[in-house]
Protein backbone atom coordinates (compact mmCIF):
# COMPACT_ATOMS: atom_id res chain seq x y z
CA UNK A 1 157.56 105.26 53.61
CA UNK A 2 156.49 104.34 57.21
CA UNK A 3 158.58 101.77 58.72
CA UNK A 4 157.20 98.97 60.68
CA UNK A 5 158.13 96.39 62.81
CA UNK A 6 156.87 92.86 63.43
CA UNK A 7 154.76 92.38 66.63
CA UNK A 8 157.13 89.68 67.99
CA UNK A 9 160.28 91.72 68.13
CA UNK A 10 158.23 94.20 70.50
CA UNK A 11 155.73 91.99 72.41
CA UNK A 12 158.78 89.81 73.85
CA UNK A 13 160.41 93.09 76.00
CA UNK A 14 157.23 93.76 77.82
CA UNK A 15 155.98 91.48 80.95
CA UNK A 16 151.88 92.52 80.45
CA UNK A 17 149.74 93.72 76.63
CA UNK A 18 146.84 95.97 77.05
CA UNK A 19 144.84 95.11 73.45
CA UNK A 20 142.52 97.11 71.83
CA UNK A 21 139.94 94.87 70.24
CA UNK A 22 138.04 96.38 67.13
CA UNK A 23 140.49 96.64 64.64
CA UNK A 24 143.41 94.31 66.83
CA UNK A 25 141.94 91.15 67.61
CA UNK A 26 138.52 91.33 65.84
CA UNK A 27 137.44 92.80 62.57
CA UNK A 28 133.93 93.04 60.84
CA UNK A 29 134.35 89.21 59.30
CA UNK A 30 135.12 88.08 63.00
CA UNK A 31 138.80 87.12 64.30
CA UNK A 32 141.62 88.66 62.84
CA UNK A 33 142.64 85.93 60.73
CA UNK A 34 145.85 83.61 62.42
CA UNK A 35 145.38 85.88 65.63
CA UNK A 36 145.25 82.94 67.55
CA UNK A 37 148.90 82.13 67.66
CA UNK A 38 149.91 85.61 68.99
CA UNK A 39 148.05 84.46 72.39
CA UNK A 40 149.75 80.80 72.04
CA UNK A 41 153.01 82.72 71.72
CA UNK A 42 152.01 85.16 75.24
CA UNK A 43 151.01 82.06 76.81
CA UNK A 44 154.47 80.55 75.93
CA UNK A 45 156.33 83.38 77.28
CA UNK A 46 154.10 84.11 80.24
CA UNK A 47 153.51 87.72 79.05
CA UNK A 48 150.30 88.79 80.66
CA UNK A 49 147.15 90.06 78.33
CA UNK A 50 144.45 92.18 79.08
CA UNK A 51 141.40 93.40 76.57
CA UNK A 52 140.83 96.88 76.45
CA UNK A 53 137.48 98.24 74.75
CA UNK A 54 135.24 100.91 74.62
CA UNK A 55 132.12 98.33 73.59
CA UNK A 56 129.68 99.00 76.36
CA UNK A 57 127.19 97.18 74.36
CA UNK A 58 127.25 93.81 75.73
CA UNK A 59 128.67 92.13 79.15
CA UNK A 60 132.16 90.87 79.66
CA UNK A 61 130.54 87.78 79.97
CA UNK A 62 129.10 88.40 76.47
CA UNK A 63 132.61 89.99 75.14
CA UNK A 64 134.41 87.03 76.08
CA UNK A 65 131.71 84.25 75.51
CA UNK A 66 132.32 86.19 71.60
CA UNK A 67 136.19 85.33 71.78
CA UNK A 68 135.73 81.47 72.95
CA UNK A 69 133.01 80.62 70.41
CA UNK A 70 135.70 81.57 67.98
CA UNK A 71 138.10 79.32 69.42
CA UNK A 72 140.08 82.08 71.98
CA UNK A 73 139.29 80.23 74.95
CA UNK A 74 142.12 82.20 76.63
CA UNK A 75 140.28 85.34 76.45
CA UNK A 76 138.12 84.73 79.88
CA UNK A 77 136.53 87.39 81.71
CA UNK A 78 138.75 88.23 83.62
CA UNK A 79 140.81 89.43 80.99
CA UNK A 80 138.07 91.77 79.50
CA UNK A 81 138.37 95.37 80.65
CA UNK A 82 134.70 97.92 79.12
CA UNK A 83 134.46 101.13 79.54
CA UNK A 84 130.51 99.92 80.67
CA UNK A 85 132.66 99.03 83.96
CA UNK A 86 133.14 102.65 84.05
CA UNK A 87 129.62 103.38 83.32
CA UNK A 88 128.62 101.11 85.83
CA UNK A 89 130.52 102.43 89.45
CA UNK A 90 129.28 106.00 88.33
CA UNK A 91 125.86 104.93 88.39
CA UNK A 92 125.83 103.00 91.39
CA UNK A 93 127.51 106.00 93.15
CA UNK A 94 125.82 108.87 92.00
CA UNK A 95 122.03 108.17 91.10
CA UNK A 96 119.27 107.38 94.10
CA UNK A 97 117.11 104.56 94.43
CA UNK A 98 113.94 104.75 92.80
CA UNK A 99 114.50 106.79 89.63
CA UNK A 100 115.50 105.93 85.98
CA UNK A 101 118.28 106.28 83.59
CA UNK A 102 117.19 107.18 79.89
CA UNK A 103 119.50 105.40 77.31
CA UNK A 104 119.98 105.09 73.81
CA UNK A 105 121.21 101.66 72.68
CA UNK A 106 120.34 98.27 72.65
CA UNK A 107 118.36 96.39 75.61
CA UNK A 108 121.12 94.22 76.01
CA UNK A 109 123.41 97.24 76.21
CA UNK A 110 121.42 98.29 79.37
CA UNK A 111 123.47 95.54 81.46
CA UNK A 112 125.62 97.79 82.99
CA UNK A 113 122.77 100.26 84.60
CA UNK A 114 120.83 97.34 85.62
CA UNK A 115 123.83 95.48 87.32
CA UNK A 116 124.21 98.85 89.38
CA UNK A 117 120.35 97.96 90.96
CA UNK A 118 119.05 100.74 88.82
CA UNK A 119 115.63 101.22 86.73
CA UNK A 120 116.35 101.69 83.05
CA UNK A 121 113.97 103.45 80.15
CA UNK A 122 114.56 103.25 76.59
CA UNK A 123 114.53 106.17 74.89
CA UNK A 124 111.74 104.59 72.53
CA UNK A 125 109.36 104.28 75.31
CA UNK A 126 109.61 107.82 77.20
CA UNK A 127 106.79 110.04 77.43
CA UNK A 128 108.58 113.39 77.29
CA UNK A 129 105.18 114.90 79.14
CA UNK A 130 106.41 113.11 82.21
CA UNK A 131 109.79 112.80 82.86
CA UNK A 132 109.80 113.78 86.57
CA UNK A 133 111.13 110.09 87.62
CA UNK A 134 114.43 110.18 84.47
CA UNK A 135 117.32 111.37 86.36
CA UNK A 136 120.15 110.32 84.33
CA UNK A 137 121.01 109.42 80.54
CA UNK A 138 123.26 107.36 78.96
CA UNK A 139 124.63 106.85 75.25
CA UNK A 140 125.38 103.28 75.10
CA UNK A 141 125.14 101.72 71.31
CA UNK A 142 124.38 103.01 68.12
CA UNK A 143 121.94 100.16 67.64
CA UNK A 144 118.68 99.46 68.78
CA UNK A 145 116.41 102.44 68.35
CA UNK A 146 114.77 104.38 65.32
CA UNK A 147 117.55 107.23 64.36
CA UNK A 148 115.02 108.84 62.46
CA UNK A 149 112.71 109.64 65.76
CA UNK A 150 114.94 108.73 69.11
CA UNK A 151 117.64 110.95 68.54
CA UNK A 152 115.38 113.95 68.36
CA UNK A 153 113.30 112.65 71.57
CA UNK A 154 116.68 111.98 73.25
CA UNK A 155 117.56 115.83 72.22
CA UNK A 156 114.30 117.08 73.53
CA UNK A 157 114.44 115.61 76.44
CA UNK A 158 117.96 116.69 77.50
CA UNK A 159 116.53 120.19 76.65
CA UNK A 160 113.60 119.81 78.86
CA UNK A 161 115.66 118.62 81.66
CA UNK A 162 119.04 118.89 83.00
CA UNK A 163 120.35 115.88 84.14
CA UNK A 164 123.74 114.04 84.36
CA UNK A 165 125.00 112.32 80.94
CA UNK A 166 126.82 109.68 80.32
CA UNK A 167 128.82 108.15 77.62
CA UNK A 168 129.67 105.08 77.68
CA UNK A 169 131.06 104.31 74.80
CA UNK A 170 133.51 107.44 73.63
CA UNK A 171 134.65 105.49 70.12
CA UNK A 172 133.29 108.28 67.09
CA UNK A 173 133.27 105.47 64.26
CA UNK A 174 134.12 101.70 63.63
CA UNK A 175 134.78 99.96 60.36
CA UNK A 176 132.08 98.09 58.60
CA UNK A 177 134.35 96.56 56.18
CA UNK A 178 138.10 97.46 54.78
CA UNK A 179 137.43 100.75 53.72
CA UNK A 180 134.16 102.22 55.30
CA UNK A 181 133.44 102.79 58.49
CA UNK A 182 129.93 103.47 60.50
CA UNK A 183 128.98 105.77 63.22
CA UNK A 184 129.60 104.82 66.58
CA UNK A 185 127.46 106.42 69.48
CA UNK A 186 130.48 108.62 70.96
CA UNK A 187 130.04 110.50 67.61
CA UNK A 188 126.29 110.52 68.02
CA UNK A 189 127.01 111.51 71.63
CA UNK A 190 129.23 114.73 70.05
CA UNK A 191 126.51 115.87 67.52
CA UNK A 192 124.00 115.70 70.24
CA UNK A 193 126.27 117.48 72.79
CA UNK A 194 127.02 120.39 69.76
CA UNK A 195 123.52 121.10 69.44
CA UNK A 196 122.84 121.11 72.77
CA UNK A 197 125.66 123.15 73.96
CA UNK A 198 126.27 120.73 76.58
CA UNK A 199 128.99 118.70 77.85
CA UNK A 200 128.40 115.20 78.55
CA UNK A 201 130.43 112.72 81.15
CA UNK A 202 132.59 110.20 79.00
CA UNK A 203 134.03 106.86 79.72
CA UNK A 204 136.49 104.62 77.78
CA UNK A 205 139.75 105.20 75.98
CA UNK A 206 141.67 107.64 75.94
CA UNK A 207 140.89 109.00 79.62
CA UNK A 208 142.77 107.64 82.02
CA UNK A 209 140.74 105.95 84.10
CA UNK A 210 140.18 103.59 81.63
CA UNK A 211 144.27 102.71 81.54
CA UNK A 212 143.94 102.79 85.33
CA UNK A 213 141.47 100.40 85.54
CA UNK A 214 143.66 98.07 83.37
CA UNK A 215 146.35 98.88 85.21
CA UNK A 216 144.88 97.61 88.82
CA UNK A 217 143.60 94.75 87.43
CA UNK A 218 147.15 93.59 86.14
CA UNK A 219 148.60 94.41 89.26
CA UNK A 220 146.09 91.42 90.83
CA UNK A 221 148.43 89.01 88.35
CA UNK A 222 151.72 89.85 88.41
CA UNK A 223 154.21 92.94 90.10
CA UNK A 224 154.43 95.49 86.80
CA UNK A 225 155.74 99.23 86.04
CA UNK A 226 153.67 100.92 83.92
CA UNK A 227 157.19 100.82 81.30
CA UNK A 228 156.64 97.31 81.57
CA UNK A 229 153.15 97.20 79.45
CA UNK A 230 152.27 97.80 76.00
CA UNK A 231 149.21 99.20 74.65
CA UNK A 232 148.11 98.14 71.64
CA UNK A 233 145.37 99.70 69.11
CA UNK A 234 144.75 100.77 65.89
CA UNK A 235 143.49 104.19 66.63
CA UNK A 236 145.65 107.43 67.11
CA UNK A 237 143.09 109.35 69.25
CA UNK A 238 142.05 106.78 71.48
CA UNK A 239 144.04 103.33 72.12
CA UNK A 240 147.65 105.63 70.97
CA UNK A 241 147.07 108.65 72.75
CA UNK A 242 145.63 107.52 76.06
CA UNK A 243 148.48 104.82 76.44
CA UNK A 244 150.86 107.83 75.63
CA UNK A 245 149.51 110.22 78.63
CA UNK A 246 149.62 106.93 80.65
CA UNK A 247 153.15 106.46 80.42
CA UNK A 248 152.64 102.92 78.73
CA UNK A 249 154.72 101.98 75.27
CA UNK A 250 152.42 102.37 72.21
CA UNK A 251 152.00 99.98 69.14
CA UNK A 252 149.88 101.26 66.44
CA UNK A 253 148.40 98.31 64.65
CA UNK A 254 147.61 98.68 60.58
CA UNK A 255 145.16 96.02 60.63
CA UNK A 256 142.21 98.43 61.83
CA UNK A 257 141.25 102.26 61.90
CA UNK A 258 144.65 103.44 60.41
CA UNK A 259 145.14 102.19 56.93
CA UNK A 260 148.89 101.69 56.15
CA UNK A 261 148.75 104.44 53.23
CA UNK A 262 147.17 107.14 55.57
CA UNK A 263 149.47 106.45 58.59
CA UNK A 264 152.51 108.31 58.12
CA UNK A 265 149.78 111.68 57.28
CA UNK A 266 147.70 110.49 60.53
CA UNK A 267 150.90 110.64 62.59
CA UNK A 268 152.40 113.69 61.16
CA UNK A 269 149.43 115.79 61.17
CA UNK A 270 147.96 114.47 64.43
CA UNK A 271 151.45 115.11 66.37
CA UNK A 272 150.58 111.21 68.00
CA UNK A 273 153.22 109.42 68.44
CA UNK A 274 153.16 106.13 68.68
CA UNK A 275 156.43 104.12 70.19
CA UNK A 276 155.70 100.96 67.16
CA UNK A 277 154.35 100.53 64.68
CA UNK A 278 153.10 97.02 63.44
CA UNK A 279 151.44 95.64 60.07
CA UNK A 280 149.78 93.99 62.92
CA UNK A 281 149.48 91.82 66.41
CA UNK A 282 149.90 88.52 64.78
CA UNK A 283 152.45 86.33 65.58
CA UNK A 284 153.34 84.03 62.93
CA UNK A 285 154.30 80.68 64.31
């Protein structure tokens, strides 16, 4: 039987808490129920806080807007870290005025390209008979296109062309509800790399930059060693094994991805490590 521990008698040895937030804070009825007191307890102690995701689907205006509306006004902007952030310096670095990123997702989940002064194209409305002006791509949501026809344009057109690929969103699957999950577009983005043969540019947990991001930002608030922070998630191969190779403290959360009677296999077979783990982050009062 896996042991656990209770998030408090962790939480209160570290000075700064990288959260994961699918699965951690939020679940697919909305706020992890009683979450709320967790942050009142941070606040209390002066740890600092930080929001970690891979959701490149919306703003971190829109991510946190999300969090107050549900009564977490401490979750400000500021405090939200996307992998679209990512997304977003690459583009404005390495694509030229004047052409067009192709992306799957959401119109919304275009914010990031845009916000780098770029031209975006839905998939949807790409004529692949003149592509000349696309020189980029992006996998951004799994929502807000027709699977049954953009996937294959999106595949023929990376065939026709070769052009630089981003994903911006590396998370393979999310739950729907407490047992099912849903495909997320990292895992799109891996059956259309397979059957390309390509390899595509990817953003978000685990890679580092992601933790290094996080990392800079805390350093704005408050003088920490990376031993000082803990990451918290309920996945193995993202949220666990990134903070791992980051050199943060790990707590594995049972609240999300990992359910509590798979965890012990998860661990074992995976050879992921996690330093905790926790039933979940809530803080009773």
């Amino acid at each position: 039987m896996l042991r656990t521990k209770s998030f408090k008698s962790i939480v209160k040895n570290y000075k700064a808490v990288f959260f994961d937030a699918f699965g951690v804070l939020k679940n697919h009825s909305g706020l992890i129920q009683d979450i709320h007191h967790t942050f009142e307890y941070l606040e209390e102690k002066g740890i600092y806080y930080y929001v970690l995701t891979n959701d490149s689907s919306r703003s971190p205006e829109e991510l946190s807007n999300w969090y107050v509306k549900r009564g977490l006004s401490c979750i400000t902007t500021d405090k939200i870290l996307s992998s679209g952030m990512l997304a977003m310096e690459f583009f404005k670095t390495k694509l030229q005025d004047g052409n067009s990123v192709a992306y799957l997702g959401t119109k919304e989940s275009a914010h990031y390209i845009e916000t780098a002064g770029l031209q975006t194209v839905p998939i949807s409305d790409i004529d692949l008979k003149n592509i000349d002006h696309i020189q980029s791509f992006a996998f951004l949501d799994d929502e807000g296109f027709d699977w049954n026809v953009d996937i294959n344009k999106a595949i023929n057109l990376l065939r026709k062309k070769n052009m630089n690929v981003v994903v911006a969103n590396t998370d393979k699957n999310y739950p729907v509800n407490k047992n099912d999950i849903s495909i997320a577009i990292g895992g799109l983005a891996d059956l259309v790399e397979k059957i390309l043969g390509k390899k595509f540019i990817r953003f978000g947990k685990p890679d580092a930059q992601m933790f290094l991001l996080a990392y800079e930002r805390a350093l704005q608030d408050i003088r920490v060693k990376r031993d000082e922070i803990l990451m918290v998630g309920d996945t193995l191969f993202t949220d666990i094994i990134g903070g791992n190779k980051f050199g943060l403290d790990t707590a594995l959360v049972l609240s999300g991805n990992t359910l509590p009677e798979m965890a012990s296999i998860r661990i074992g077979s995976s050879g992921i490590i996690p330093t905790y783990v926790c039933e979940s982050a809530v803080i009773e009062p």
